[in-house]
C-alpha atoms as a PDB file:
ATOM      1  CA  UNK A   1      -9.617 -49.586 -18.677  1.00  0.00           C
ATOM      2  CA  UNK A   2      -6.644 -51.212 -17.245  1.00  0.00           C
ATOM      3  CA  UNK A   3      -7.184 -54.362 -14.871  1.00  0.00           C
ATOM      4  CA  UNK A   4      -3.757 -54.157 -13.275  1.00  0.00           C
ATOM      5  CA  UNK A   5      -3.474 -55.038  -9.653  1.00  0.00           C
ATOM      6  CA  UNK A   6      -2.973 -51.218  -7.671  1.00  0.00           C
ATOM      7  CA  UNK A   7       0.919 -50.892  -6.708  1.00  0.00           C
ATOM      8  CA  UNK A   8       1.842 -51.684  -3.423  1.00  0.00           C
ATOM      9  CA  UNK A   9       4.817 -49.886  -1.361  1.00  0.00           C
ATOM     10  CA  UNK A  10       5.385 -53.268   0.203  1.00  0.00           C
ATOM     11  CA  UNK A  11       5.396 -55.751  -2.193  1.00  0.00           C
ATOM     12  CA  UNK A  12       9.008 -56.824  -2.983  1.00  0.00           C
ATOM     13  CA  UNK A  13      11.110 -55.751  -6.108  1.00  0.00           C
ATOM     14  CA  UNK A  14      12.531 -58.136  -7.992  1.00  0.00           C
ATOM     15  CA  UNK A  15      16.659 -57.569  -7.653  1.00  0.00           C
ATOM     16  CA  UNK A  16      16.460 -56.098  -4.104  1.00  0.00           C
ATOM     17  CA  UNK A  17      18.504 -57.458  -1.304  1.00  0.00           C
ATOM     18  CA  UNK A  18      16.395 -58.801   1.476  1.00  0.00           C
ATOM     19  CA  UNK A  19      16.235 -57.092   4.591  1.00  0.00           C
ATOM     20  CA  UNK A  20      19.631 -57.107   6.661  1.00  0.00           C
ATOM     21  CA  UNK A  21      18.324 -59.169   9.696  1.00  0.00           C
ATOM     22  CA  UNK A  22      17.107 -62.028   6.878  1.00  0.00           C
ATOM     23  CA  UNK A  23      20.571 -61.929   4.908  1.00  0.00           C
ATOM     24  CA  UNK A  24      22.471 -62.399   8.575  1.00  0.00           C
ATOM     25  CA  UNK A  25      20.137 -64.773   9.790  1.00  0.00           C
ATOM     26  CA  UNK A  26      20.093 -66.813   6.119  1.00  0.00           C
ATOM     27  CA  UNK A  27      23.987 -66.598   6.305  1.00  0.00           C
ATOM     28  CA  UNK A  28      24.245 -67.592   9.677  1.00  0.00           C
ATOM     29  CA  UNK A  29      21.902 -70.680   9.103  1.00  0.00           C
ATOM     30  CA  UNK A  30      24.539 -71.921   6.322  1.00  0.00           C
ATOM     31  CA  UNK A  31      27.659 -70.974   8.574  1.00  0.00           C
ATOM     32  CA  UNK A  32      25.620 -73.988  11.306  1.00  0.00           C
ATOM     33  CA  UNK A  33      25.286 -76.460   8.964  1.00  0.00           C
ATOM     34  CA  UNK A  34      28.974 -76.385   7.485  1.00  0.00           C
ATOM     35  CA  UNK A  35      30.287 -76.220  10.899  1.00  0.00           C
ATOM     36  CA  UNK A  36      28.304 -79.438  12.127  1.00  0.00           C
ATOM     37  CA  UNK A  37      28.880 -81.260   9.140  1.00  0.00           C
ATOM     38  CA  UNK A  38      32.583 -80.990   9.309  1.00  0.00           C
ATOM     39  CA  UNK A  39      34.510 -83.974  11.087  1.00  0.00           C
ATOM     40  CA  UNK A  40      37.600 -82.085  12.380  1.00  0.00           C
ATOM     41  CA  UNK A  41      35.498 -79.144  13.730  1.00  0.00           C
ATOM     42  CA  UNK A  42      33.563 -81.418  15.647  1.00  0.00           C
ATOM     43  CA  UNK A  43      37.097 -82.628  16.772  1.00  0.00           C
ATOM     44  CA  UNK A  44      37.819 -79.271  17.798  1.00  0.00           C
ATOM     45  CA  UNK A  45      34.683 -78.604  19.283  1.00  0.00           C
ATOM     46  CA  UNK A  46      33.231 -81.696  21.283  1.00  0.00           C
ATOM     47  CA  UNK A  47      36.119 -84.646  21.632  1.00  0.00           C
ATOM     48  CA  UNK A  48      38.603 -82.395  22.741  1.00  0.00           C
ATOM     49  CA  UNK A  49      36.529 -81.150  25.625  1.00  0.00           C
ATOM     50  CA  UNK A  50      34.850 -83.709  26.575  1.00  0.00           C
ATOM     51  CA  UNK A  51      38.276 -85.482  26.757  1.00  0.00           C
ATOM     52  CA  UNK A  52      39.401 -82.782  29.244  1.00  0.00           C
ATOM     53  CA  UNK A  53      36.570 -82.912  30.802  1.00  0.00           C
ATOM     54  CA  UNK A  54      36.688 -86.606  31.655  1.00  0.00           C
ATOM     55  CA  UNK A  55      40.515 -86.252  32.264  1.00  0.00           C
ATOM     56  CA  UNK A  56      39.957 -83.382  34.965  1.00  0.00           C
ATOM     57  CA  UNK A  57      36.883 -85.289  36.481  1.00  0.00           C
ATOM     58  CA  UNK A  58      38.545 -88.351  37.308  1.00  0.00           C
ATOM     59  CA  UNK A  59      42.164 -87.319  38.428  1.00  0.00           C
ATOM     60  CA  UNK A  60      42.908 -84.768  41.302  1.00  0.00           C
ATOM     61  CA  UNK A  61      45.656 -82.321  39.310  1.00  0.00           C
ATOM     62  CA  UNK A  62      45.962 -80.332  38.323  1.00  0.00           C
ATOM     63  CA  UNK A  63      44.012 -78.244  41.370  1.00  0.00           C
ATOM     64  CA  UNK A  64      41.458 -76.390  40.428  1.00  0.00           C
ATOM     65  CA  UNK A  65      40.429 -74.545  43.526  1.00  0.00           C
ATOM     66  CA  UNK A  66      37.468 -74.811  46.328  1.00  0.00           C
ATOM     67  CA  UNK A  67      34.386 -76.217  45.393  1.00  0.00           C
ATOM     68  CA  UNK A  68      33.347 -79.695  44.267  1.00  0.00           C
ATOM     69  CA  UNK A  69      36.030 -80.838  41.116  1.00  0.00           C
ATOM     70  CA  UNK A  70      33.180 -81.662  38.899  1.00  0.00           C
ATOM     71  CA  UNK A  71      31.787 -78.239  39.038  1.00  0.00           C
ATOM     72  CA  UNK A  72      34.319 -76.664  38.902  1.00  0.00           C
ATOM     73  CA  UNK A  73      35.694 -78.680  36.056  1.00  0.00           C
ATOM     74  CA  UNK A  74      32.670 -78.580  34.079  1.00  0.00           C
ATOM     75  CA  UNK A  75      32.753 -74.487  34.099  1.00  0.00           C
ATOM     76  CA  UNK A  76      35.991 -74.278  32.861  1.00  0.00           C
ATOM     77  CA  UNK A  77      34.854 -76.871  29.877  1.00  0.00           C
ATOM     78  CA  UNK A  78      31.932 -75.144  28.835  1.00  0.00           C
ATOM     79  CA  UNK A  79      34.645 -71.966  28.418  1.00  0.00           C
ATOM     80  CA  UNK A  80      36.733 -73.979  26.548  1.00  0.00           C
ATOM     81  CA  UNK A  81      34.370 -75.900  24.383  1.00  0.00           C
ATOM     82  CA  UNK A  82      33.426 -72.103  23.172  1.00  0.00           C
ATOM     83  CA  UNK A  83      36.742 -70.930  22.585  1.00  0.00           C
ATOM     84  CA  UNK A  84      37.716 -73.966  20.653  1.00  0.00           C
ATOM     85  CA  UNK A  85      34.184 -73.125  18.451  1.00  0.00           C
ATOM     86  CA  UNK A  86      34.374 -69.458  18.144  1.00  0.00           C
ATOM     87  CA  UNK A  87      37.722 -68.762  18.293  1.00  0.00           C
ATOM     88  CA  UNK A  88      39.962 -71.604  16.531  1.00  0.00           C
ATOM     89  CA  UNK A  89      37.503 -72.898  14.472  1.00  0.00           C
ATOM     90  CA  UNK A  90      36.485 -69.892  12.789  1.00  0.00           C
ATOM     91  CA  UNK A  91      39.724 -68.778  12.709  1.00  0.00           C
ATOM     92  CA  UNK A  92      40.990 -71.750  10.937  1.00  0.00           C
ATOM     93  CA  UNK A  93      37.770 -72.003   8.332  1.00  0.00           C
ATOM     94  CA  UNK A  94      38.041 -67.978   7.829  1.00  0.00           C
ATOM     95  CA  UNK A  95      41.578 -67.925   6.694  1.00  0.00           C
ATOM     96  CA  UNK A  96      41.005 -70.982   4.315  1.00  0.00           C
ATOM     97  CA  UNK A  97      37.797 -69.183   2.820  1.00  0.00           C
ATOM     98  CA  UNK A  98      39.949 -66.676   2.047  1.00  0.00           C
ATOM     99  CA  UNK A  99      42.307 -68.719  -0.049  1.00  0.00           C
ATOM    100  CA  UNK A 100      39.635 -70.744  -1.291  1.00  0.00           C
ATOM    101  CA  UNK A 101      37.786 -67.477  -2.577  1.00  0.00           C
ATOM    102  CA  UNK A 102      34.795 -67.731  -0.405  1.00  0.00           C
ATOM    103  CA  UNK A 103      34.884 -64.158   0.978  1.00  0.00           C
ATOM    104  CA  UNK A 104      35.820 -62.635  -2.129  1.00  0.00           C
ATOM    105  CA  UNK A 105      31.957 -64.124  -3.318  1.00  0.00           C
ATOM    106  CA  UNK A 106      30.494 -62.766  -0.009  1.00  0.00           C
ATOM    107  CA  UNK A 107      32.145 -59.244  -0.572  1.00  0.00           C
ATOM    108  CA  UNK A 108      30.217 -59.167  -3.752  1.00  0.00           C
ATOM    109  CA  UNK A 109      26.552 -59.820  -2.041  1.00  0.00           C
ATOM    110  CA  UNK A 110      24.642 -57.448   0.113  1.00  0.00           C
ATOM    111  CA  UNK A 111      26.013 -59.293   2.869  1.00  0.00           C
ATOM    112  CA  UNK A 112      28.834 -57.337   3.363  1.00  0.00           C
ATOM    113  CA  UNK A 113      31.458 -56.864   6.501  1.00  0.00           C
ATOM    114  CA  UNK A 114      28.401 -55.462   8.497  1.00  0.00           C
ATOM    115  CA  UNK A 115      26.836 -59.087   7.842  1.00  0.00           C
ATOM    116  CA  UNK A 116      29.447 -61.654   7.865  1.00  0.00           C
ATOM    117  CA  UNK A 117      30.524 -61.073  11.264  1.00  0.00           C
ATOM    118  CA  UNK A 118      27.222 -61.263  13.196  1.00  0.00           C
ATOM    119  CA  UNK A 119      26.119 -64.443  10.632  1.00  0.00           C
ATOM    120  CA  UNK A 120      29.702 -65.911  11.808  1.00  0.00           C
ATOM    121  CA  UNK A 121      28.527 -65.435  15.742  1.00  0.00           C
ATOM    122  CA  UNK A 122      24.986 -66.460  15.384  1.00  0.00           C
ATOM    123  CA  UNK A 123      26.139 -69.720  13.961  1.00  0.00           C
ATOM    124  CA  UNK A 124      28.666 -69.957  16.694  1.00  0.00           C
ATOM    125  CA  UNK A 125      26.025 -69.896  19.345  1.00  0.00           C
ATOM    126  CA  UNK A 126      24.243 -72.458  17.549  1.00  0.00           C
ATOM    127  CA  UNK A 127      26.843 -74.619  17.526  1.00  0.00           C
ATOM    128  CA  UNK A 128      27.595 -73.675  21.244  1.00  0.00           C
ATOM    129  CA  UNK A 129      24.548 -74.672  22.268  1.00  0.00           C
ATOM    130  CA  UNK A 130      25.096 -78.443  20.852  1.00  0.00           C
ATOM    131  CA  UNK A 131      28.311 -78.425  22.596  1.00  0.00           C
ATOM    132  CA  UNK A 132      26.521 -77.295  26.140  1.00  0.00           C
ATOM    133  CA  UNK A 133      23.898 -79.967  25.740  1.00  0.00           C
ATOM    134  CA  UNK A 134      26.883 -83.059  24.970  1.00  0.00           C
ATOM    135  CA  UNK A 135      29.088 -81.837  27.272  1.00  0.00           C
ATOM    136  CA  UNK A 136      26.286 -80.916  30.035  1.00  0.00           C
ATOM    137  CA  UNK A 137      24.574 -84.286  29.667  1.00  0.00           C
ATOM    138  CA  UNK A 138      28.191 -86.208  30.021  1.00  0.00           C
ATOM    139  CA  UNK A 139      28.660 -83.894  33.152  1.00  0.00           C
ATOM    140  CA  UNK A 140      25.569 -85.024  34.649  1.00  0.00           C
ATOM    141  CA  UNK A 141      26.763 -88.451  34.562  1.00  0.00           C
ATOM    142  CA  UNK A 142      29.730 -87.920  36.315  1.00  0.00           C
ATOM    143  CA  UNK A 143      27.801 -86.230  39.236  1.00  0.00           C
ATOM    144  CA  UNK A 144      27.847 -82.055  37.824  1.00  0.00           C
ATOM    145  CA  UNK A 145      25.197 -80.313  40.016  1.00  0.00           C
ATOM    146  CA  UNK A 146      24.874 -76.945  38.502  1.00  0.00           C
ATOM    147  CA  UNK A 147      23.862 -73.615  40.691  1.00  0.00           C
ATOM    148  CA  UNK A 148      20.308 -73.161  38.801  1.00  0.00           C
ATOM    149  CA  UNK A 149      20.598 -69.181  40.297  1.00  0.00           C
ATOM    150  CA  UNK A 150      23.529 -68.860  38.198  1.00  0.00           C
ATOM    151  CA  UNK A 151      21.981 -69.982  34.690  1.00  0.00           C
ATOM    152  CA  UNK A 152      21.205 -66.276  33.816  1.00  0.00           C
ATOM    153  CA  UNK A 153      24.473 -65.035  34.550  1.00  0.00           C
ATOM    154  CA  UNK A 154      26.028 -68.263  32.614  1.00  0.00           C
ATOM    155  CA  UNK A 155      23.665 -67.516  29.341  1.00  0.00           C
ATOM    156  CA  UNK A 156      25.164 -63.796  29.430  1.00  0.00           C
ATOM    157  CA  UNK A 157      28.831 -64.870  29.739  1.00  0.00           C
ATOM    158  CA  UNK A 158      28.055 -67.047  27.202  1.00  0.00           C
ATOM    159  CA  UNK A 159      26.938 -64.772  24.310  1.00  0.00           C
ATOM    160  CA  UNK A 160      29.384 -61.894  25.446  1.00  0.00           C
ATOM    161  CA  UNK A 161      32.561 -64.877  25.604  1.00  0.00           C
ATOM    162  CA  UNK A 162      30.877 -65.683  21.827  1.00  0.00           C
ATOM    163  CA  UNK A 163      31.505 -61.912  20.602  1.00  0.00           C
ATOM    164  CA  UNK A 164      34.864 -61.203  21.920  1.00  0.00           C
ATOM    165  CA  UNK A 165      36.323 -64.786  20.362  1.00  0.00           C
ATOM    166  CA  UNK A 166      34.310 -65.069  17.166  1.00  0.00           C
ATOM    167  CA  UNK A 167      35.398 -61.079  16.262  1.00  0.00           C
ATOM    168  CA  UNK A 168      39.595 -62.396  17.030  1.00  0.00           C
ATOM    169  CA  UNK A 169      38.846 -65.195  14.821  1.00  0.00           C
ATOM    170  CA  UNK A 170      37.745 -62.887  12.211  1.00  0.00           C
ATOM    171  CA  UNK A 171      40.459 -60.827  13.065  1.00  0.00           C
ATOM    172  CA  UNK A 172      43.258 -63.349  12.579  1.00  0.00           C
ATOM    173  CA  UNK A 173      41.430 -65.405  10.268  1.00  0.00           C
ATOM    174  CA  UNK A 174      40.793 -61.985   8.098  1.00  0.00           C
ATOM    175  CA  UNK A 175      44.239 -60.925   8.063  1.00  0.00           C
ATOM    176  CA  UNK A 176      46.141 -63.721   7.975  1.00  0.00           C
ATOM    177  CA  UNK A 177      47.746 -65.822   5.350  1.00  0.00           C
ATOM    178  CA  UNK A 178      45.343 -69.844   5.685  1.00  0.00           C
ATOM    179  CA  UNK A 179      49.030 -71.470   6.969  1.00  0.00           C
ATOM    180  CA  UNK A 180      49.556 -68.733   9.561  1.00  0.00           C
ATOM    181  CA  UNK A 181      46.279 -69.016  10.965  1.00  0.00           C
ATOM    182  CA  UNK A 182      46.208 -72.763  11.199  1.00  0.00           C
ATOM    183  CA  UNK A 183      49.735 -72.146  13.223  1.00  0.00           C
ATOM    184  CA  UNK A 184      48.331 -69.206  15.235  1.00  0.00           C
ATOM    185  CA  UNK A 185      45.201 -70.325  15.846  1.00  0.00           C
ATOM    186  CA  UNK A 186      46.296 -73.734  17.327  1.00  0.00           C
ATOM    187  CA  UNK A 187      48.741 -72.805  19.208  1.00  0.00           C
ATOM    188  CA  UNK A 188      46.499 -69.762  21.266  1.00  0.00           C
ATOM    189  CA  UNK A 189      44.156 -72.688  21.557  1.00  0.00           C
ATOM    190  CA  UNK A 190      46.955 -74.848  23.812  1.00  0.00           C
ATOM    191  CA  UNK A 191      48.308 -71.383  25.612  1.00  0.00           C
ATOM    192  CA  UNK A 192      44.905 -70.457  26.468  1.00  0.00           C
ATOM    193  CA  UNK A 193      43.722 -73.861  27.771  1.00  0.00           C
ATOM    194  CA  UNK A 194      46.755 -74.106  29.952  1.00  0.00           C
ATOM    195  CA  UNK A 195      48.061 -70.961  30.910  1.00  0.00           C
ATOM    196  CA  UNK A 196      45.142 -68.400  29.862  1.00  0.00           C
ATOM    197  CA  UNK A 197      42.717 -68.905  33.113  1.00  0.00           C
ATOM    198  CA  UNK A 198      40.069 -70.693  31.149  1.00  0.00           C
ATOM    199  CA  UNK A 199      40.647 -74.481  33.433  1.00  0.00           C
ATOM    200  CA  UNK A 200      42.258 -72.673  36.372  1.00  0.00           C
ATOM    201  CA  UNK A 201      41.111 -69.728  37.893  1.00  0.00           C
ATOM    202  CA  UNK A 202      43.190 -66.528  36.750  1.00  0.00           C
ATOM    203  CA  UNK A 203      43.735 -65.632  41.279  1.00  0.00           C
ATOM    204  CA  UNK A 204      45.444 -69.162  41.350  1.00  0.00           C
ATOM    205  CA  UNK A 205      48.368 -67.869  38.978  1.00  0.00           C
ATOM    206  CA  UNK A 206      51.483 -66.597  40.902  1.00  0.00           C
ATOM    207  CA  UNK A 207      51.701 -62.731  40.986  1.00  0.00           C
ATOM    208  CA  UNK A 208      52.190 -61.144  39.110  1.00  0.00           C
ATOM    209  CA  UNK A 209      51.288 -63.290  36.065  1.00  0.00           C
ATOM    210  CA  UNK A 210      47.490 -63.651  37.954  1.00  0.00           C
ATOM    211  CA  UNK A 211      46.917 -59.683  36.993  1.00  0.00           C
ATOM    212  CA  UNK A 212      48.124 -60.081  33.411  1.00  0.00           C
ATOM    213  CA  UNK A 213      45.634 -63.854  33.217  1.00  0.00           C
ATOM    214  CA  UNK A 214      42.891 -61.695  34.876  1.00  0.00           C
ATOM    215  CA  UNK A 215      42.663 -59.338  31.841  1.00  0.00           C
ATOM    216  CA  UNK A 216      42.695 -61.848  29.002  1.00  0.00           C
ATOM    217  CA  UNK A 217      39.278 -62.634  27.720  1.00  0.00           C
ATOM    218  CA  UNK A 218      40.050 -66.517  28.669  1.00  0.00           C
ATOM    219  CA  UNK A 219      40.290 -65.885  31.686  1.00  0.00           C
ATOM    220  CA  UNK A 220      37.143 -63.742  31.982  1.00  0.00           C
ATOM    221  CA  UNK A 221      35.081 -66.521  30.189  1.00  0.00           C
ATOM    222  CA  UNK A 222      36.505 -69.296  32.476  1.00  0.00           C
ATOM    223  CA  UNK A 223      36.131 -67.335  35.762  1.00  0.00           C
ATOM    224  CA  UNK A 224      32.679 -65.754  34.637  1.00  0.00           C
ATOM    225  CA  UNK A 225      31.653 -69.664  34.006  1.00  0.00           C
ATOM    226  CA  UNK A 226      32.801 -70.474  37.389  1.00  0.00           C
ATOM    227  CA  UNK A 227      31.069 -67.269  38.945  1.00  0.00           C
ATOM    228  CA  UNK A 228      27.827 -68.532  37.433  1.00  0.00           C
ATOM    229  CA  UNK A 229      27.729 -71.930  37.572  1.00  0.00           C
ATOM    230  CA  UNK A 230      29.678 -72.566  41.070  1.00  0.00           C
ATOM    231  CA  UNK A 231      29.064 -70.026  43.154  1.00  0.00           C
ATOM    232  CA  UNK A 232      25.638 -69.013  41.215  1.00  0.00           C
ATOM    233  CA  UNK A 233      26.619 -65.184  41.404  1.00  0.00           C
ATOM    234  CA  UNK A 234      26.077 -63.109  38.046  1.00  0.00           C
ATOM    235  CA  UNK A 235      29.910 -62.795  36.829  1.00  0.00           C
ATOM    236  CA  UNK A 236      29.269 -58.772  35.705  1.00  0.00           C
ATOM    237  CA  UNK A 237      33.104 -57.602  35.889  1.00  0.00           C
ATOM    238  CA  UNK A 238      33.971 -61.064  33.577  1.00  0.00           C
ATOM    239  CA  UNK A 239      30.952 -60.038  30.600  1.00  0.00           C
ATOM    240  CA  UNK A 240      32.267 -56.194  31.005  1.00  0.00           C
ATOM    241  CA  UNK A 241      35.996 -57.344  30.304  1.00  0.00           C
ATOM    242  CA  UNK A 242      34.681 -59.733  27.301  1.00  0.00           C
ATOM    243  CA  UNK A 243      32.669 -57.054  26.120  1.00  0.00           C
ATOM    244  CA  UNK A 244      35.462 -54.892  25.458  1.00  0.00           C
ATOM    245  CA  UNK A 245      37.534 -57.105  24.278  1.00  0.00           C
ATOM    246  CA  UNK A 246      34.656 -57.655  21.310  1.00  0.00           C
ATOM    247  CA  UNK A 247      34.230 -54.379  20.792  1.00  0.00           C
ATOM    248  CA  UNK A 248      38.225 -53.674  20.471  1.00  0.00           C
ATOM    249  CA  UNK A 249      38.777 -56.769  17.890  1.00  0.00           C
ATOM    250  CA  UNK A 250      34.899 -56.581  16.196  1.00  0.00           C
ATOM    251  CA  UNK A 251      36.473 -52.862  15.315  1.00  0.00           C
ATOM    252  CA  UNK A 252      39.938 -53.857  14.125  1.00  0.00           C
ATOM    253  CA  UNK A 253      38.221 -56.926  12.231  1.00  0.00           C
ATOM    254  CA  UNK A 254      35.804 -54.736  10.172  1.00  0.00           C
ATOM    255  CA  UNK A 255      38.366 -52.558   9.094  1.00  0.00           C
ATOM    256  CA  UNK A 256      41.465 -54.733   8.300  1.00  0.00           C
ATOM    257  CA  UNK A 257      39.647 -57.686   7.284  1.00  0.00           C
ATOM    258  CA  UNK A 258      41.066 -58.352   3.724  1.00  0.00           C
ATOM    259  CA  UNK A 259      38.218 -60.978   1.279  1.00  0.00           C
ATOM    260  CA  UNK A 260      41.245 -62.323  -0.323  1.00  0.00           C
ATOM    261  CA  UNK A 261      44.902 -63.527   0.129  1.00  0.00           C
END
């Protein structure tokens, strides 16, 4: 008479990939701690804005509209800081994975394109959230007074500014030879910040530049930020216009993102 254990439908079988939500959310935990243990992505991602954020609280140009200047300064930051982390950072690190042979491993696993992507903007928020609480706290100190009505609206601009930048990093990181990206990716980063609505409000632009600003996702991050936290109002039109934008480049990502150079 056999004293084997009756089979169970649940119990797990050796050489089976975990579930999908474990695999993104294992992947994703990895992504975070190479991000914050890397010196020039904490360059990137907290000195840079917290030196424009210093720079814009204590001088009176450029103008950044009605409302107090620390406020309004501190919104366009927090849009910035995640632009710098979702978009040029993971840019930058995607294209040199790909040289490196990183993603050509990953393609391999049951990770997959499905996987990679959402891991990639999971750890982004993570990281985001570091950058909020530095960057908040340093704000604080020089006399930011947030609008608490507009936290909910802020936490939704947040995740839907993280989508539409992380999926164009993995777009031009994906495609992209490392040295391109590192070109590309920088330079967006300096077009955005000063000509891209993310500091300045996209209306203050001279027509008809401020209807071509109003329609980059910069701009909707920066004004959705300053919707939220300013004026405490829930920045809908910005979150629809980031959506999109993730939806467009998570699309064109999945499909033309190459594992290898």
């Amino acid at each position: 008479m056999s004293t084997a254990p009756p089979a169970n439908r649940h119990t797990a079988t050796p050489g089976r990939p975990a579930p999908t939500a474990r695999r993104i959310l294992t992947q994703a935990v990895f992504e975070t701690k190479g991000l914050l243990s890397h010196g020039e992505q904490l360059l990137v991602s907290v000195v840079l804005p917290l030196m424009a954020l210093t720079g814009l609280a204590v001088t009176d140009v450029p103008s950044l509209g009605e409302g107090e200047r620390i406020d309004l300064a501190t919104a366009g930051v927090f849009a910035l800081a995640i632009i710098s982390t979702a978009f040029t950072g993971q840019a930058i690190l995607l294209g040199f994975e790909r040289r490196w042979g990183v993603l050509r491993m990953l393609g391999t696993t049951p990770l997959g394109r499905g996987g990679l992507l959402p891991a990639k903007a999971l750890s982004v928020l993570a990281v985001v959230a570091v950058q909020f609480v530095v960057l908040g706290a340093v704000a604080a100190f020089l006399g930011w007074r947030p609008e608490l009505s507009g936290l909910p609206g802020a936490l939704a601009v947040t995740i839907a500014g993280v989508l539409a930048f992380a999926s164009l990093a993995a777009l031009i990181g994906g495609t992209l030879r490392a040295e391109g990206v590192l070109a590309l990716a920088n330079l967006l980063w300096i077009l955005l910040a000063a000509l891209g609505g993310v500091l300045i409000s996209a209306d203050r632009y001279p027509a008809p530049w401020d209807t071509v600003v109003s329609a980059l996702p910069s701009a909707a991050l920066g004004d959705g930020m300053r919707e939220a936290l300013v004026h405490g109002a829930f920045p809908a039109t910005q979150i629809l216009i980031l959506l999109a934008w993730a939806g467009l480049t998570a699309a064109l990502a999945t499909r033309l993102l190459r594992w290898s150079d």
